[in-house]
Protein backbone atom coordinates (compact mmCIF):
# COMPACT_ATOMS: atom_id res chain seq x y z
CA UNK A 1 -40.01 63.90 -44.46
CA UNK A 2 -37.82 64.17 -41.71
CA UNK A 3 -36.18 60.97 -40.55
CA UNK A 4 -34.24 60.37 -36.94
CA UNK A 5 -30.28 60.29 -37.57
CA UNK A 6 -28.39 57.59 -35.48
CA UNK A 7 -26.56 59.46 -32.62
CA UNK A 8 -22.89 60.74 -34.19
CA UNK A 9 -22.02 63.15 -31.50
CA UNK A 10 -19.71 61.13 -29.65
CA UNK A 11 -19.08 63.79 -27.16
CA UNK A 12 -22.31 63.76 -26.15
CA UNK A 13 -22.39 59.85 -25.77
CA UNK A 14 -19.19 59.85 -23.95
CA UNK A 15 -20.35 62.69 -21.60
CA UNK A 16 -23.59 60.51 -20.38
CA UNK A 17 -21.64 57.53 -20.07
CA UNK A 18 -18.90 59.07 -17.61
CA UNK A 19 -22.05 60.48 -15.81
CA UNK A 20 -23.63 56.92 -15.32
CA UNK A 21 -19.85 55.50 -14.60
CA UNK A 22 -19.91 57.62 -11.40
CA UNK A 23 -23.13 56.25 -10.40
CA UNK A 24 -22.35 52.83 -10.77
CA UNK A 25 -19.54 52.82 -8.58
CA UNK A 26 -20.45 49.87 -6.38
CA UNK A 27 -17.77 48.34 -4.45
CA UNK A 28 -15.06 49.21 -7.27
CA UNK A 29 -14.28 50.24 -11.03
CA UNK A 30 -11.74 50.09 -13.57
CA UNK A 31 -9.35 52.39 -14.03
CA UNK A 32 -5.69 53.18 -15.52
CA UNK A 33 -2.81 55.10 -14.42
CA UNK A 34 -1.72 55.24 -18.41
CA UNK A 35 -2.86 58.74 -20.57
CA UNK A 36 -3.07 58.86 -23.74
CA UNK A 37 0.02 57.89 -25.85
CA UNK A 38 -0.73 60.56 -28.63
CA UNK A 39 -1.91 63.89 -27.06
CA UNK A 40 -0.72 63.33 -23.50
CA UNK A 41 -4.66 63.98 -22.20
CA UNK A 42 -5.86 61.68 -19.46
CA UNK A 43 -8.25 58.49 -21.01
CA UNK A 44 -12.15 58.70 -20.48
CA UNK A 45 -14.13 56.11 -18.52
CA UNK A 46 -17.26 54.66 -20.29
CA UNK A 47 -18.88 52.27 -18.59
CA UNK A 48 -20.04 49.22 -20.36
CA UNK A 49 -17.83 50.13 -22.93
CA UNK A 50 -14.31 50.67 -22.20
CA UNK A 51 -11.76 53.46 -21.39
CA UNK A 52 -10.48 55.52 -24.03
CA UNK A 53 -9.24 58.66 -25.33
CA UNK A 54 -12.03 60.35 -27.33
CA UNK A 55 -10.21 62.60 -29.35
CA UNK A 56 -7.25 59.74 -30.32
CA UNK A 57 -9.34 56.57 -30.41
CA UNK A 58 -6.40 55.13 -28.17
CA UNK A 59 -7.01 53.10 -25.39
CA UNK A 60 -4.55 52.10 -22.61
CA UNK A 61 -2.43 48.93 -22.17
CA UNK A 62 -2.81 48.27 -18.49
CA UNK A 63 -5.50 48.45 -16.12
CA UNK A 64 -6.30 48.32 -12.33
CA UNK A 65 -8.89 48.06 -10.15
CA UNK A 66 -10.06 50.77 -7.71
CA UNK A 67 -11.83 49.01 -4.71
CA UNK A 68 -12.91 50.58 -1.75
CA UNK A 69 -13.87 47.57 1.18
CA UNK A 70 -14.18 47.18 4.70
CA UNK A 71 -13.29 51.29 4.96
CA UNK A 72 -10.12 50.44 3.15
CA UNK A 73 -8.87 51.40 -0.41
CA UNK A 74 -6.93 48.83 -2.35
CA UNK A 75 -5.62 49.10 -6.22
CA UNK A 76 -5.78 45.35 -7.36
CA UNK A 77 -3.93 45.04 -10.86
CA UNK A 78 -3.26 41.34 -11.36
CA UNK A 79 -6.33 38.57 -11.28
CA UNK A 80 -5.89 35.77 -8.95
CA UNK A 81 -3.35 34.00 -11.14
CA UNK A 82 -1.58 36.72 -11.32
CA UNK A 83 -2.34 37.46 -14.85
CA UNK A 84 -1.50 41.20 -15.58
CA UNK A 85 -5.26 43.41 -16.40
CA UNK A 86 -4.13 43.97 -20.03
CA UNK A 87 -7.80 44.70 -21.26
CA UNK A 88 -10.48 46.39 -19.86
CA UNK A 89 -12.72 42.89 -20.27
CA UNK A 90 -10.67 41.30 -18.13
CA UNK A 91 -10.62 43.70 -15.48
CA UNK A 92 -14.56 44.45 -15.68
CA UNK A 93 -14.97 40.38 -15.48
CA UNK A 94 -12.62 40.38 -12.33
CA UNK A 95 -14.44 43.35 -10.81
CA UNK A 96 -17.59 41.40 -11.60
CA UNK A 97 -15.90 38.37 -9.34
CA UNK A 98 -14.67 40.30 -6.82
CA UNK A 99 -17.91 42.01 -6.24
CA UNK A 100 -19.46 38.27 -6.00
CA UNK A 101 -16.77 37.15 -3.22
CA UNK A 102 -18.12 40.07 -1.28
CA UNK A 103 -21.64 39.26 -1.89
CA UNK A 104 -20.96 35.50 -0.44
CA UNK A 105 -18.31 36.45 2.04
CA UNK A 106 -15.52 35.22 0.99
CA UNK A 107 -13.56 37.62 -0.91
CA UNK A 108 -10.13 38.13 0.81
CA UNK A 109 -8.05 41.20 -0.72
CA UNK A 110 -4.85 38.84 0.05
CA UNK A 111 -5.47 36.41 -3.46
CA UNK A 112 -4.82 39.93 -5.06
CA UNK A 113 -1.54 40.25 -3.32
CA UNK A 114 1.24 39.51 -5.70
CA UNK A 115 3.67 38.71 -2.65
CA UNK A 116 0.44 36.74 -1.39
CA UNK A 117 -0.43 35.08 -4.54
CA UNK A 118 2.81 33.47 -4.43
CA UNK A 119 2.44 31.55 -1.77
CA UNK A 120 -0.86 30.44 -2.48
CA UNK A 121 0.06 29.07 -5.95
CA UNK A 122 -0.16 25.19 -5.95
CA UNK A 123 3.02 24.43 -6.89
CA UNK A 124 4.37 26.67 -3.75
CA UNK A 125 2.10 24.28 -1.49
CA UNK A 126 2.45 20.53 -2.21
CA UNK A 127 5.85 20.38 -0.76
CA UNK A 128 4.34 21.98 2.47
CA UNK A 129 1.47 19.26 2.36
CA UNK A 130 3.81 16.41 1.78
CA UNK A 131 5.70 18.02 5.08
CA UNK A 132 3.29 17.17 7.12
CA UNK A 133 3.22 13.50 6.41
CA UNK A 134 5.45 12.58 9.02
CA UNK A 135 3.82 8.41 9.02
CA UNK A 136 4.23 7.91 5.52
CA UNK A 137 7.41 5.69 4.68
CA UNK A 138 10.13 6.75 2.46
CA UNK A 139 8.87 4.84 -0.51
CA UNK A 140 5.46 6.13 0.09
CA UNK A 141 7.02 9.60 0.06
CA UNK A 142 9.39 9.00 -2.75
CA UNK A 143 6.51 7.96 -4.74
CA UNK A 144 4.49 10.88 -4.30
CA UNK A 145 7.08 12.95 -4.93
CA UNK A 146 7.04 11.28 -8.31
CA UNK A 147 3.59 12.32 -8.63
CA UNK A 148 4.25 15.91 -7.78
CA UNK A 149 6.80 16.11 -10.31
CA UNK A 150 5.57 14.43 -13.15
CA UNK A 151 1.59 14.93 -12.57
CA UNK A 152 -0.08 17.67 -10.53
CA UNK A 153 2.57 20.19 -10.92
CA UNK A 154 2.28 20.38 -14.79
CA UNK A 155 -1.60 20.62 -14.69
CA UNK A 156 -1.95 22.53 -11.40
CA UNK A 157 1.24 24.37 -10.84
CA UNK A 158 0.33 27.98 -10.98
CA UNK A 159 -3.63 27.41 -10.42
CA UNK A 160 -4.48 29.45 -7.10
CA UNK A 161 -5.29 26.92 -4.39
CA UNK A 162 -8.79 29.02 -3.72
CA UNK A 163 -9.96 28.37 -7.02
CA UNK A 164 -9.58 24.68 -7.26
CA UNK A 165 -12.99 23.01 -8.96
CA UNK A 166 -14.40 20.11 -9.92
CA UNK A 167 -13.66 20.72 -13.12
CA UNK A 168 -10.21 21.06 -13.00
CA UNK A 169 -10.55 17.67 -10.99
CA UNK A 170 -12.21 15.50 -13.75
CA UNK A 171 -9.84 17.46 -16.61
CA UNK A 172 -6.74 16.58 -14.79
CA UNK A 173 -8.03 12.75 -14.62
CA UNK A 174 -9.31 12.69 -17.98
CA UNK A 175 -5.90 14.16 -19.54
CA UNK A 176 -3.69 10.91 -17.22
CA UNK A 177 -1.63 8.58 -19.65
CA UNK A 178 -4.10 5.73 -21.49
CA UNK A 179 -0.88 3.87 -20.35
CA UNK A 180 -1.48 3.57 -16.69
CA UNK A 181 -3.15 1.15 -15.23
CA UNK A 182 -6.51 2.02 -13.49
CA UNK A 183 -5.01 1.22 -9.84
CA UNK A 184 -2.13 3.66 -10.59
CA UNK A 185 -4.63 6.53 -11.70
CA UNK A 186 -6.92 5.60 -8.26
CA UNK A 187 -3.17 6.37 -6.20
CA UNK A 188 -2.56 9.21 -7.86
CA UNK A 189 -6.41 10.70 -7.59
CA UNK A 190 -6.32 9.45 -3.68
CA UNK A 191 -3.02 11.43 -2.68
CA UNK A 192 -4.38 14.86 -4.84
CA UNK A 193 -7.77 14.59 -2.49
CA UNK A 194 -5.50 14.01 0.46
CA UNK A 195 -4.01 17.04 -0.30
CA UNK A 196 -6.93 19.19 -1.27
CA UNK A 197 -8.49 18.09 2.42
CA UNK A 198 -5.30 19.39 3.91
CA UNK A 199 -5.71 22.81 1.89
CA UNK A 200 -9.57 23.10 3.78
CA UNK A 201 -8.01 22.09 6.79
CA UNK A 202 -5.99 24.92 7.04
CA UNK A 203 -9.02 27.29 5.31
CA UNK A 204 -6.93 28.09 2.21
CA UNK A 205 -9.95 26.19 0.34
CA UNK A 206 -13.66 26.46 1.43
CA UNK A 207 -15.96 23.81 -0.22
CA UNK A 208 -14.38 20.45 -1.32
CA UNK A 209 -14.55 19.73 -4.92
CA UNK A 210 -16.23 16.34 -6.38
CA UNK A 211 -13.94 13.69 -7.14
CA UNK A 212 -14.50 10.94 -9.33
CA UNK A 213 -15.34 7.34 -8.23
CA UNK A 214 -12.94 5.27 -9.61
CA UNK A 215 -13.18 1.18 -8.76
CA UNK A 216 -10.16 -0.80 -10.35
CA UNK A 217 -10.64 -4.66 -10.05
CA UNK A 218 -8.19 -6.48 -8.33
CA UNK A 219 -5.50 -7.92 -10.28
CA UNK A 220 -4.82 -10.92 -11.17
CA UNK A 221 -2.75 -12.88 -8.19
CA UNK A 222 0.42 -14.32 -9.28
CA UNK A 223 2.03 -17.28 -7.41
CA UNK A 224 4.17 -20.41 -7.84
CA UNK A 225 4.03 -23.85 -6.22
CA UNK A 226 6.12 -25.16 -3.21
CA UNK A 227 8.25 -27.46 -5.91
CA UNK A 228 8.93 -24.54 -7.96
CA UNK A 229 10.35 -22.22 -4.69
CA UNK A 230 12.20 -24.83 -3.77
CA UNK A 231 14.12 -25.42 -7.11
CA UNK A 232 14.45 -21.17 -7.62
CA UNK A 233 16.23 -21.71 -4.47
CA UNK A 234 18.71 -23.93 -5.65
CA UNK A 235 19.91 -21.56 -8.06
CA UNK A 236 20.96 -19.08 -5.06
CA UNK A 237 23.95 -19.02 -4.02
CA UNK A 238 24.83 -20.62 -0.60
CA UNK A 239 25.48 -17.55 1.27
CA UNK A 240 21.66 -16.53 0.16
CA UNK A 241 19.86 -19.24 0.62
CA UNK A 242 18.76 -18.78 4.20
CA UNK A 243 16.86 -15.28 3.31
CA UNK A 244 15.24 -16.76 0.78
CA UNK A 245 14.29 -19.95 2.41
CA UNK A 246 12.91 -17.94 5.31
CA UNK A 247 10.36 -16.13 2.82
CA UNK A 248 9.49 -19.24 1.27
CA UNK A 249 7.95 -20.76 4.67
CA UNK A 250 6.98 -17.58 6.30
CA UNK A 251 4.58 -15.16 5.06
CA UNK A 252 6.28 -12.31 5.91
CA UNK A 253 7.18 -9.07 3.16
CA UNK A 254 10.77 -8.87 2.51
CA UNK A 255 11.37 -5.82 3.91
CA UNK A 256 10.50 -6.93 7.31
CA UNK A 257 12.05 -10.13 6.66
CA UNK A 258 15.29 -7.88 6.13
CA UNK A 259 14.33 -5.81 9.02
CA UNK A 260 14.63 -9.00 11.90
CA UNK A 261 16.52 -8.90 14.54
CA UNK A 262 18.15 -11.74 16.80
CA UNK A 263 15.74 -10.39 20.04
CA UNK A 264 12.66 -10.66 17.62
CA UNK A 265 13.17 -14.67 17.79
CA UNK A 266 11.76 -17.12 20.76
CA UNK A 267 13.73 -20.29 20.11
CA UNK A 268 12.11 -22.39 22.69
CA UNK A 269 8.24 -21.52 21.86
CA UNK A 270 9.70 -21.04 18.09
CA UNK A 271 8.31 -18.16 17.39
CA UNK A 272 9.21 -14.60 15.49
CA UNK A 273 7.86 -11.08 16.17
CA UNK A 274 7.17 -9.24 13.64
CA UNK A 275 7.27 -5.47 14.24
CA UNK A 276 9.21 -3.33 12.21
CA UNK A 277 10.57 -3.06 8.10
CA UNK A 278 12.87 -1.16 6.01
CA UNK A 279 11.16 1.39 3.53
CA UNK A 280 13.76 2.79 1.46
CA UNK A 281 17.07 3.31 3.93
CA UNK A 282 14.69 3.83 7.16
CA UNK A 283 13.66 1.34 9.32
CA UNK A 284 10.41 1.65 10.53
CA UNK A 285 7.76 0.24 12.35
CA UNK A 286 4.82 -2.24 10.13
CA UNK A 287 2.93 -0.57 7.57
CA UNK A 288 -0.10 -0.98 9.84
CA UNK A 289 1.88 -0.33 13.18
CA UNK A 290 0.50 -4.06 14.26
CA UNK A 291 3.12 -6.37 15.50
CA UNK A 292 2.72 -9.81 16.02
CA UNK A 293 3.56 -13.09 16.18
CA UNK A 294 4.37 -15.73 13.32
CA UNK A 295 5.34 -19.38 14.47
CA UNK A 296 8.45 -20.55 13.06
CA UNK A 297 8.67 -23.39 10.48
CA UNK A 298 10.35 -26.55 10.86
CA UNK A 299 12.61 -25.54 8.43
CA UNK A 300 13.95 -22.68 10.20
CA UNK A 301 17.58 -23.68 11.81
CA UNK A 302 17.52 -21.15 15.06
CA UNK A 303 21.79 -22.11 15.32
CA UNK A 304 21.89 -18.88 13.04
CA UNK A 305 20.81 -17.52 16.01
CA UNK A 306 23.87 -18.33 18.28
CA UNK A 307 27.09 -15.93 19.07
CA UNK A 308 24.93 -12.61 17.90
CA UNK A 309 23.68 -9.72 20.25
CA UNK A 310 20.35 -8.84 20.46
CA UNK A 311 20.27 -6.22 18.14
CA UNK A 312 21.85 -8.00 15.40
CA UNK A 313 20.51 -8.58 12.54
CA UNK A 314 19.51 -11.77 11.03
CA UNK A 315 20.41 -12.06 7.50
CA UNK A 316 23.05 -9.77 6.13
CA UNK A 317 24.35 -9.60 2.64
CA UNK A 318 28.11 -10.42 1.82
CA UNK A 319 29.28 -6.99 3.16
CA UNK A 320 27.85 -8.09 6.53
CA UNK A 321 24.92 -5.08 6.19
CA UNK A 322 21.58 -5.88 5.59
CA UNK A 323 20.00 -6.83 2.31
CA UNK A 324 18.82 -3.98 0.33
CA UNK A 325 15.65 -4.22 -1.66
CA UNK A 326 17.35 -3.95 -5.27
CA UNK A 327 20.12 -6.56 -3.77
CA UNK A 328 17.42 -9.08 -3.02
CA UNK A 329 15.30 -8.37 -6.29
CA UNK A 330 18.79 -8.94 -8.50
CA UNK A 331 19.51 -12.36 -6.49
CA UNK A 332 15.69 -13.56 -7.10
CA UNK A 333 15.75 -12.28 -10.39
CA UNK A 334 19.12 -14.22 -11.72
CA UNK A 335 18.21 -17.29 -9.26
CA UNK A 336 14.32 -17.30 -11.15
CA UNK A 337 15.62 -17.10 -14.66
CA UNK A 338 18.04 -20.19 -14.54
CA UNK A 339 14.92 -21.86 -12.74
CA UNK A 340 12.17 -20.63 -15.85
CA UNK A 341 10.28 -18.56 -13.92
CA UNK A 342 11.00 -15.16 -14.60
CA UNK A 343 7.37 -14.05 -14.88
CA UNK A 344 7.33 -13.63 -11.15
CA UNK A 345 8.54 -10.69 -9.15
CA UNK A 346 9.72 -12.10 -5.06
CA UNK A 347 6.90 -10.50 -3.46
CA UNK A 348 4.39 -12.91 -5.74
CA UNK A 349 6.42 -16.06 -5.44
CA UNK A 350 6.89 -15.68 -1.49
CA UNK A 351 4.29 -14.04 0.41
CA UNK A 352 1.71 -14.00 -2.06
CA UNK A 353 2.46 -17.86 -3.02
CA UNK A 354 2.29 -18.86 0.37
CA UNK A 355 -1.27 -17.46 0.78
CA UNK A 356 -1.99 -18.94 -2.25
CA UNK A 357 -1.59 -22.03 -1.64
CA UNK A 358 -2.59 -22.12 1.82
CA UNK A 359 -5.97 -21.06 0.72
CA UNK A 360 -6.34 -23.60 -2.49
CA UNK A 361 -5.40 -26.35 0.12
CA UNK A 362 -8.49 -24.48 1.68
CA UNK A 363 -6.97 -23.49 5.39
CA UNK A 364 -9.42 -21.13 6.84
CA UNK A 365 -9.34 -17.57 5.12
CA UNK A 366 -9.28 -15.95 8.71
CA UNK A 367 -6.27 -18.37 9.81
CA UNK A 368 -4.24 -16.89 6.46
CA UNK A 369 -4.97 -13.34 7.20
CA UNK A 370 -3.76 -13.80 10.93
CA UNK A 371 -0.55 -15.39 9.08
CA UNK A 372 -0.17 -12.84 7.08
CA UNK A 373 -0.42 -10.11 9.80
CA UNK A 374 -3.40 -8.25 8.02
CA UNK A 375 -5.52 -6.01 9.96
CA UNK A 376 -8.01 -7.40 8.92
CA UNK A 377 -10.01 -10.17 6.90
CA UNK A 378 -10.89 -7.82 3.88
CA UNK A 379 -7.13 -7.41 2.87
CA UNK A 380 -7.13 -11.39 2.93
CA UNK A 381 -10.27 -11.66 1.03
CA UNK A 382 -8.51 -10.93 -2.62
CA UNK A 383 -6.78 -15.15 -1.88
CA UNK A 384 -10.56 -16.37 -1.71
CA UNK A 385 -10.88 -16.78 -5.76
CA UNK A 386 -7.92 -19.03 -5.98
CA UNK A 387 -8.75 -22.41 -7.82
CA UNK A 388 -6.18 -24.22 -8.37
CA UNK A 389 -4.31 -27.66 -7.48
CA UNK A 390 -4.49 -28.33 -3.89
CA UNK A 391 -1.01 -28.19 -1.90
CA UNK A 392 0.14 -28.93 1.60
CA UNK A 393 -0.46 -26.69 4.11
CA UNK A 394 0.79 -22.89 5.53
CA UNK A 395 3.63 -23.66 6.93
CA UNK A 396 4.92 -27.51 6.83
CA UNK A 397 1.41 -29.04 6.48
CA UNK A 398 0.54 -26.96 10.12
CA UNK A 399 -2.28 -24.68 10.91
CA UNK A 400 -2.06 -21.33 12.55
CA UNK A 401 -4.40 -21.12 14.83
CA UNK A 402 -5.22 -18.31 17.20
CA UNK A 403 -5.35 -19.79 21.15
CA UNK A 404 -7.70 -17.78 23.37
CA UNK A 405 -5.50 -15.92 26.46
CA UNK A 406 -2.43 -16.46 24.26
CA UNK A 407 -0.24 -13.19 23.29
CA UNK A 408 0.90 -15.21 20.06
CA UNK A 409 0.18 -18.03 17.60
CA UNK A 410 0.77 -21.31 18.08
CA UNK A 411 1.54 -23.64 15.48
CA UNK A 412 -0.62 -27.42 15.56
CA UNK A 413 0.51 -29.84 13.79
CA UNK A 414 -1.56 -31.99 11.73
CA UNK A 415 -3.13 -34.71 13.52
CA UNK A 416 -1.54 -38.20 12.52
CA UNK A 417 2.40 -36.82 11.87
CA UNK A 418 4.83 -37.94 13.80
């Protein structure tokens, strides 16, 4: 009984194989520029299968692909990433890819450059991005050039900006230290989506990948009584005192405190303007371009005022240059420890202790966000949980109040004080 053999002739199978190669030919195929190592002969295509030299069993070490598009014939040897074709599965999935991109119209024979591929790399294009962020401040930028460094560039660095996914999205947030905090991982996710909108912007990426939602609570607000400023501050030394004082009755941050000039102050309607602050070494305008105007408080002495020009400034360290950021944090920092209260940073036992106790001796939430020179009432809002003992008032047991057809605030002073 005769039975059917299994097809040995491998000629014969190679032979119908190149035949059907030439037919499908769509757009592209795989090829080599290699021959055989062993008898010198030029490899065989087999589709589906491979390339190979029948006679050696070798196959090559490099492959390219032969693409014909748009009238024009390109040889394409390295995949997007510019990973060398070092198997013919690689190169048949790329082919497969490529043929895709043409399908949906957005294959573009430059991502196969290697000169092109280059410059499309992430790690070649954050620095362009952060370029073009002429309004951020120095710290802003110095801080995101922490996150270049230490974060995206070690997950995304050599990742093709056209292939950017969700996926590689929700991997790179997933892999973030345990050991930041969830505010820290929001920043970091916010600045990487700013950057990815300035990649569509200027068409290098088509669709906008899904972020996640992330929704940190707001932490906890730090902040120290009136009694306990006051005896921080006399633990400063003379020469220091005024600063300090200053931030302890106005709400101002301390680098526009720093940042105030001798024409920013109205000594007869007692009043300051507010308009500019020193981020890093640059002094700059507010970090919500709003100036305005803060009353001043009773205990502000405007004779430190007298014998300067206008464009002096107000408080200058020793040196007779203005107070630095780290200079100021060392002085609070020695001043708070003598006085036990080294928990709190001078941002929390100024500013943020001022609104904190304006609000627990229950002043009007919209009066303490016009103190505070927020743009508006939501920044304010995070005071409005305070519950704790009840102190004088924002600034000398007076109200800010906003007057209608005034340009600036006027300060009231409670009714019955002399």
């Amino acid at each position: 009984m005769n039975t059917i053999q299994p097809l040995t002739n491998l000629d014969a199978l190679i032979n119908l194989l190149s035949d059907e190669s030439e037919k499908i030919n769509m757009r592209g195929k795989v090829k080599t520029r290699e021959k055989c190592s062993k008898c010198g002969n030029k490899f065989r295509i087999l589709h589906g299968i491979g390339i190979l030299c029948p006679e050696c069993k070798t196959r090559p070490k490099t492959y390219f692909i032969f693409l014909y598009h748009k009238k024009n014939k390109y040889r394409i040897s390295r995949d997007i990433d510019g990973h060398i074709l070092d198997s013919y599965k690689r190169a048949d999935n790329l082919l497969d890819t490529i043929r895709k991109d043409i399908k949906d119209g957005i294959f573009s024979v430059s991502d196969y450059l290697p000169s092109e591929q280059e410059q499309f790399r992430i790690k070649n294009l954050l620095n362009k991005w952060l370029e073009t962020k002429k309004d951020f401040s120095p710290s802003h930028v110095k801080e995101i050039k922490r996150y270049i460094r230490v974060y995206y560039l070690l997950f995304f660095g050599n990742l093709h900006a056209r292939h950017i996914r969700a996926h590689h999205i929700e991997d790179f947030y997933l892999q973030l230290p345990n050991h930041l905090s969830l505010k820290t991982k929001k920043n970091i996710i916010t600045m990487l989506k700013n950057f990815i909108l300035w990649l569509i912007d200027r068409e290098m990426l088509l669709r906008r990948p899904k972020f996640p939602v992330i929704s940190p609570t707001d932490p906890e607000i730090k902040w120290i009584s009136k009694e306990d400023q006051m005896k921080a501050l006399e633990y400063l030394d003379p020469y220091h005192k005024p600063i300090f004082e200053f931030m302890m009755f106005h709400p101002i941050r301390p680098g526009e405190v720093r940042a105030l000039k001798v024409k920013d102050f109205d000594p007869n309607n007692r009043t300051v303007h507010i308009c500019r602050a020193w981020s890093l070494k640059e002094l700059r305008s507010r970090k919500n371009k709003k100036p305005y105007y803060l009353p001043l408080s009773v205990r502000f002495d405007t004779d430190i005022l007298k014998d300067k020009l206008p464009e002096a400034f107000i408080f200058t360290n020793k040196a007779g240059r203005p107070y630095t950021s780290e200079g100021l944090r060392r002085l609070w920092h020695k001043a708070s420890g003598k006085a036990g209260l080294s928990h709190i940073t001078l941002y929390n036992a100024t500013r943020h202790s001022i609104a904190s106790q304006a609000v627990n001796q229950g002043i009007d939430l919209a009066l303490v966000s016009k103190a505070l020179g927020h743009s508006s009432l939501e920044m304010t809002k995070k005071y409005a949980s305070m519950n704790t003992q009840i102190l004088k008032n924002v600034i000398d047991g007076a109200q800010v109040v906003q007057m209608k057809g005034f340009k600036y605030n006027k300060v009231v002073e409670r009714q019955g004080k002399n």
